[in-house]
N, C-alpha and C. Protein backbone atom coordinates (compact mmCIF):
# COMPACT_ATOMS: atom_id res chain seq x y z
N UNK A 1 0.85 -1.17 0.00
CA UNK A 1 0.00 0.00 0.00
C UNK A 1 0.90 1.24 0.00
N UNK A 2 0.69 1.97 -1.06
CA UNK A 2 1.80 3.30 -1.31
C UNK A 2 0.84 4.54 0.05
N UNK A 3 1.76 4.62 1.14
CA UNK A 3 1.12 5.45 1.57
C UNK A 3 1.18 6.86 1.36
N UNK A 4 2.20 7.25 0.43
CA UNK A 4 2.35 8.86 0.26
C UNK A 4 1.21 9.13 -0.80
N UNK A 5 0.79 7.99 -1.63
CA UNK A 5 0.02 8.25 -2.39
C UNK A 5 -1.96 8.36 -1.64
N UNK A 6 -1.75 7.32 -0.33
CA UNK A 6 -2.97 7.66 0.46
C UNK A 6 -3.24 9.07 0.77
N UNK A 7 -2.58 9.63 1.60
CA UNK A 7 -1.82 10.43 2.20
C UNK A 7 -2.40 11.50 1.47
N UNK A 8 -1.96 11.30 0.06
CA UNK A 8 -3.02 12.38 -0.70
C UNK A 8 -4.08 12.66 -1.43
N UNK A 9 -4.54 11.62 -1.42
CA UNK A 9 -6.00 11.30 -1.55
C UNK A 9 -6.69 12.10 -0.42
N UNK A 10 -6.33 11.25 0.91
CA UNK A 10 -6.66 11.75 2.09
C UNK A 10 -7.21 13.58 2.32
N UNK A 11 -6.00 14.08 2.11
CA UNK A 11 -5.44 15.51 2.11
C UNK A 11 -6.57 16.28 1.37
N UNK A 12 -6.75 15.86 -0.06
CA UNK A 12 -7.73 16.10 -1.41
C UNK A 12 -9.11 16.03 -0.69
N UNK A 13 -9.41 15.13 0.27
CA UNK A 13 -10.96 15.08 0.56
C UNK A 13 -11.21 16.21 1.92
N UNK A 14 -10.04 16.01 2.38
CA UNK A 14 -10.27 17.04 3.68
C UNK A 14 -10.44 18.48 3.01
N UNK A 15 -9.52 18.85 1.96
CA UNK A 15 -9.68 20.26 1.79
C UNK A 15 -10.57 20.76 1.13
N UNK A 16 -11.38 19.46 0.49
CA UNK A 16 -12.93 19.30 -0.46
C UNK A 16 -13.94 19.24 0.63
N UNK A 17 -14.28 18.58 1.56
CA UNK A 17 -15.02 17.88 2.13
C UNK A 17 -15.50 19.07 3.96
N UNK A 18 -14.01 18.90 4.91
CA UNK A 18 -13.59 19.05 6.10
C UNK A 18 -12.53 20.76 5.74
N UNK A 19 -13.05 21.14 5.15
CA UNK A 19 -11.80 22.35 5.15
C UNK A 19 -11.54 23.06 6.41
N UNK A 20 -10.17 23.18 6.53
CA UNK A 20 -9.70 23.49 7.97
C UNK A 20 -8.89 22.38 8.88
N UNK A 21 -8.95 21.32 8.00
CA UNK A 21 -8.69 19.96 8.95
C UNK A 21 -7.22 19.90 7.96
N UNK A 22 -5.88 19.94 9.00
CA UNK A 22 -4.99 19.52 8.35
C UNK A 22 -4.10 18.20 9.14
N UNK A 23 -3.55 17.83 8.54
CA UNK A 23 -2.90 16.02 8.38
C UNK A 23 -1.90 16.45 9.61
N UNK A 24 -1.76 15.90 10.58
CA UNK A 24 -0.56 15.85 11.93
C UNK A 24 0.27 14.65 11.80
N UNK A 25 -0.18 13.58 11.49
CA UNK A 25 0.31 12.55 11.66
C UNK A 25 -0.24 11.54 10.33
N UNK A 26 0.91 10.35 9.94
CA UNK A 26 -0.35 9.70 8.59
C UNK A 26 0.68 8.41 9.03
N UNK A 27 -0.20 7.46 9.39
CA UNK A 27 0.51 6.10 8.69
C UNK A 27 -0.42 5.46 8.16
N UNK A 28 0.20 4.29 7.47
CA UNK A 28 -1.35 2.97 7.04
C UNK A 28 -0.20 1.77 7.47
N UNK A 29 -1.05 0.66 8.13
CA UNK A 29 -0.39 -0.45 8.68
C UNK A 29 -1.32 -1.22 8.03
N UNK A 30 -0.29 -2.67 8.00
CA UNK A 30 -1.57 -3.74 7.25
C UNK A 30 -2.16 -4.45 8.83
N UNK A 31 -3.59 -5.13 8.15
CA UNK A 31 -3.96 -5.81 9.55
C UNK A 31 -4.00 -7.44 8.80
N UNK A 32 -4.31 -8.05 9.79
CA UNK A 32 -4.57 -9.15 9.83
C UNK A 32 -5.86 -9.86 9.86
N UNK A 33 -5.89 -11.23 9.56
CA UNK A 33 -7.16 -12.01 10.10
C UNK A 33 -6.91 -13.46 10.28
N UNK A 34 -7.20 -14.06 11.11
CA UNK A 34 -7.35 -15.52 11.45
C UNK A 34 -7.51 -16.70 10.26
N UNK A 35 -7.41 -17.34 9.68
CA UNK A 35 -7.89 -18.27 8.72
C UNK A 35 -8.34 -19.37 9.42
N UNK A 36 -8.61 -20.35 8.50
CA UNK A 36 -9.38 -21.43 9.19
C UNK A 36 -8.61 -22.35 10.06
N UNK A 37 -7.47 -22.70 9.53
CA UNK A 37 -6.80 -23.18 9.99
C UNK A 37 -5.77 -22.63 11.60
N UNK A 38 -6.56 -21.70 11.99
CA UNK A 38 -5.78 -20.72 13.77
C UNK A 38 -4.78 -19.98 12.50
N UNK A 39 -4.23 -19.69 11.58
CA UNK A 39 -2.83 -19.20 11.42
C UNK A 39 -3.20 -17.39 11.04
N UNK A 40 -2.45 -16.44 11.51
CA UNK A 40 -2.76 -14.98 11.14
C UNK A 40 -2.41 -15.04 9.22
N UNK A 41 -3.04 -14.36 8.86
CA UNK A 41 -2.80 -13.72 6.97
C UNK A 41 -3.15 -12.56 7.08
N UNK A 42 -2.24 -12.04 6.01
CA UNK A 42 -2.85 -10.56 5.30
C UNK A 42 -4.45 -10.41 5.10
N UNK A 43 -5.34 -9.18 5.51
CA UNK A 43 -6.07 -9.18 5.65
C UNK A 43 -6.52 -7.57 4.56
N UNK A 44 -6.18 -6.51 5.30
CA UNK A 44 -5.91 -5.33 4.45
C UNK A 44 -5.06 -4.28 5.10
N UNK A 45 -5.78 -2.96 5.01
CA UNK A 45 -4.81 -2.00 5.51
C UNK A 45 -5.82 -1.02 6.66
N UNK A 46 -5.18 -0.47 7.36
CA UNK A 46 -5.92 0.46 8.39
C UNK A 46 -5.09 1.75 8.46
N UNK A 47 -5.72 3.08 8.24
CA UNK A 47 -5.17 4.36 8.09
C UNK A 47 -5.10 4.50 9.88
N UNK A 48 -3.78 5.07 10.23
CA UNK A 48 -4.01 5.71 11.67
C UNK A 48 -3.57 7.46 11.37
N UNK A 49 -4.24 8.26 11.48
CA UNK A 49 -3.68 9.56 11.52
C UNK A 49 -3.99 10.74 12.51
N UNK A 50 -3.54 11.46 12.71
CA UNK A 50 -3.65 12.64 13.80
C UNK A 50 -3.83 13.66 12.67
N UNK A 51 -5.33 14.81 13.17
CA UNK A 51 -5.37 15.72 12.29
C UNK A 51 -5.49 16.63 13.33
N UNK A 52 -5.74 18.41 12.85
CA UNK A 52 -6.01 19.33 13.63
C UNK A 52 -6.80 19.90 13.29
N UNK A 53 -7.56 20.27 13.92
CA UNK A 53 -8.87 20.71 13.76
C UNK A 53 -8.93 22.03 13.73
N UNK A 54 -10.26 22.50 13.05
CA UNK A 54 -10.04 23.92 12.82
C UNK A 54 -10.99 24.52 14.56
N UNK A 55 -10.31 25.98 14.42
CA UNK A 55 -10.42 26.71 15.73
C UNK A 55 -12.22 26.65 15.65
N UNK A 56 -13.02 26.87 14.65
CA UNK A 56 -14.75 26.58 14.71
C UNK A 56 -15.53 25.33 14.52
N UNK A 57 -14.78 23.99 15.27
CA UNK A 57 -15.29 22.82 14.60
C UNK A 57 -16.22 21.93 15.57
N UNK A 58 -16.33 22.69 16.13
CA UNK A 58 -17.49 22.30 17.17
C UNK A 58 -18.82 23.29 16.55
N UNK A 59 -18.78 24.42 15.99
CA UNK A 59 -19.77 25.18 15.25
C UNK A 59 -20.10 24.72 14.11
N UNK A 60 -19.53 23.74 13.32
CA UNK A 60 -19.47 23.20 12.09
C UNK A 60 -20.52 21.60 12.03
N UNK A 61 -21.47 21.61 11.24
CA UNK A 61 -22.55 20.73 11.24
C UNK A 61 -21.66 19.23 10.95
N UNK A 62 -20.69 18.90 10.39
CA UNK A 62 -19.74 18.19 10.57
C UNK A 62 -19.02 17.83 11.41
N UNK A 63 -19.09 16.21 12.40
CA UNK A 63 -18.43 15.73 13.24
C UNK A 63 -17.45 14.86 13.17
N UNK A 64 -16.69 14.64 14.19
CA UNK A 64 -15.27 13.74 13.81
C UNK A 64 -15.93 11.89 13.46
N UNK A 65 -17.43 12.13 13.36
CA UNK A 65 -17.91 10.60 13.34
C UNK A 65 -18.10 10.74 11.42
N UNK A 66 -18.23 12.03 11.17
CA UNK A 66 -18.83 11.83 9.63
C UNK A 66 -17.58 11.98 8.93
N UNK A 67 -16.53 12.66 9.16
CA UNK A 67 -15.33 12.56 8.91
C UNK A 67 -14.78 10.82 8.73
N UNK A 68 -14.85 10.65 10.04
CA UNK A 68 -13.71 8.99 9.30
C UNK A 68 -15.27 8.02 8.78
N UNK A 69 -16.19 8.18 8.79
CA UNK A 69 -17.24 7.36 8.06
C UNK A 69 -16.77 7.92 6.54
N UNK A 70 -16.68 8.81 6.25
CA UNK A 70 -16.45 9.18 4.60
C UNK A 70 -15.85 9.11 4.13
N UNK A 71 -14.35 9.16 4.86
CA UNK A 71 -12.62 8.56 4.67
C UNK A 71 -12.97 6.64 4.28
N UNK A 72 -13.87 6.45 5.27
CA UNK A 72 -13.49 4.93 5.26
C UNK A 72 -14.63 4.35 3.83
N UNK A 73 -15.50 4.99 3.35
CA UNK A 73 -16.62 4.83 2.46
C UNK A 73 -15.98 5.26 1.43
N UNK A 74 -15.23 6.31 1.26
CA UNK A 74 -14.01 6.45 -0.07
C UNK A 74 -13.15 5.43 -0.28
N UNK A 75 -12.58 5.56 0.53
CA UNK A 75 -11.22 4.55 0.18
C UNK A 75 -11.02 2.98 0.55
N UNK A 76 -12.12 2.87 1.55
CA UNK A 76 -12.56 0.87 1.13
C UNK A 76 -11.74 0.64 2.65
N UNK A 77 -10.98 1.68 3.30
CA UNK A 77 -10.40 0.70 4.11
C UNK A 77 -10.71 1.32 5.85
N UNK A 78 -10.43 0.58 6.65
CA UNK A 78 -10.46 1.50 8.13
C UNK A 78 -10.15 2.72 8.66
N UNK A 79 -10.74 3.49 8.99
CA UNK A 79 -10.36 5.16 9.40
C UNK A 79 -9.83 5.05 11.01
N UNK A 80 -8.51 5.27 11.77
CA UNK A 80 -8.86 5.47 13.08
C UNK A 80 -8.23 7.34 13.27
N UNK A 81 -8.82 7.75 13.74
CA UNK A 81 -8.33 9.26 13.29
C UNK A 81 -8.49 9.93 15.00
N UNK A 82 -7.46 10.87 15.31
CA UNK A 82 -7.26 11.47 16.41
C UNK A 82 -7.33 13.12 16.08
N UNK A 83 -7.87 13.81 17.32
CA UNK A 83 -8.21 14.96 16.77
C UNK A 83 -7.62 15.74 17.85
N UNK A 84 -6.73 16.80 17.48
CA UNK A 84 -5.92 17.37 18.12
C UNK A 84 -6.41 19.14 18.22
């Protein structure tokens, strides 16, 4: 998973979508899942990032729940997002 290329995808929807919200932190880690057999496999990927929020975002009809629901409905994969 190219994450510089997430990264800006990411970036593209916030300044479309969340304007005011900029990127603090970005990784993507792969996760895992169990198979049948007990053994862990590749499963997919999970975004972890730290953003900052703009100084009116508690006034803004937009919450940090519709934010990573729309991250994660774009891009197919897990949102865990921290808000600074």
């Amino acid at each position: 998973m190219d994450e510089n290329r997430l990264k800006k995808i990411v970036t593209k929807i916030l300044d479309t979508s969340f304007e005011g919200f900029t990127i603090r932190e970005f990784r993507v880690l792969p996760t895992q899942k169990l198979d049948e057999e007990g053994n862990w496999v590749p499963d997919s990927h999970t975004i972890f990032m730290g953003l900052n929020r703009p100084a009116n975002f508690y006034l803004q009809k937009q919450g940090e729940w519709d934010l990573t629901r729309q991250l994660e409905q774009v891009l197919g994969l897990e949102v865990v997002a921290d808000f600074f």
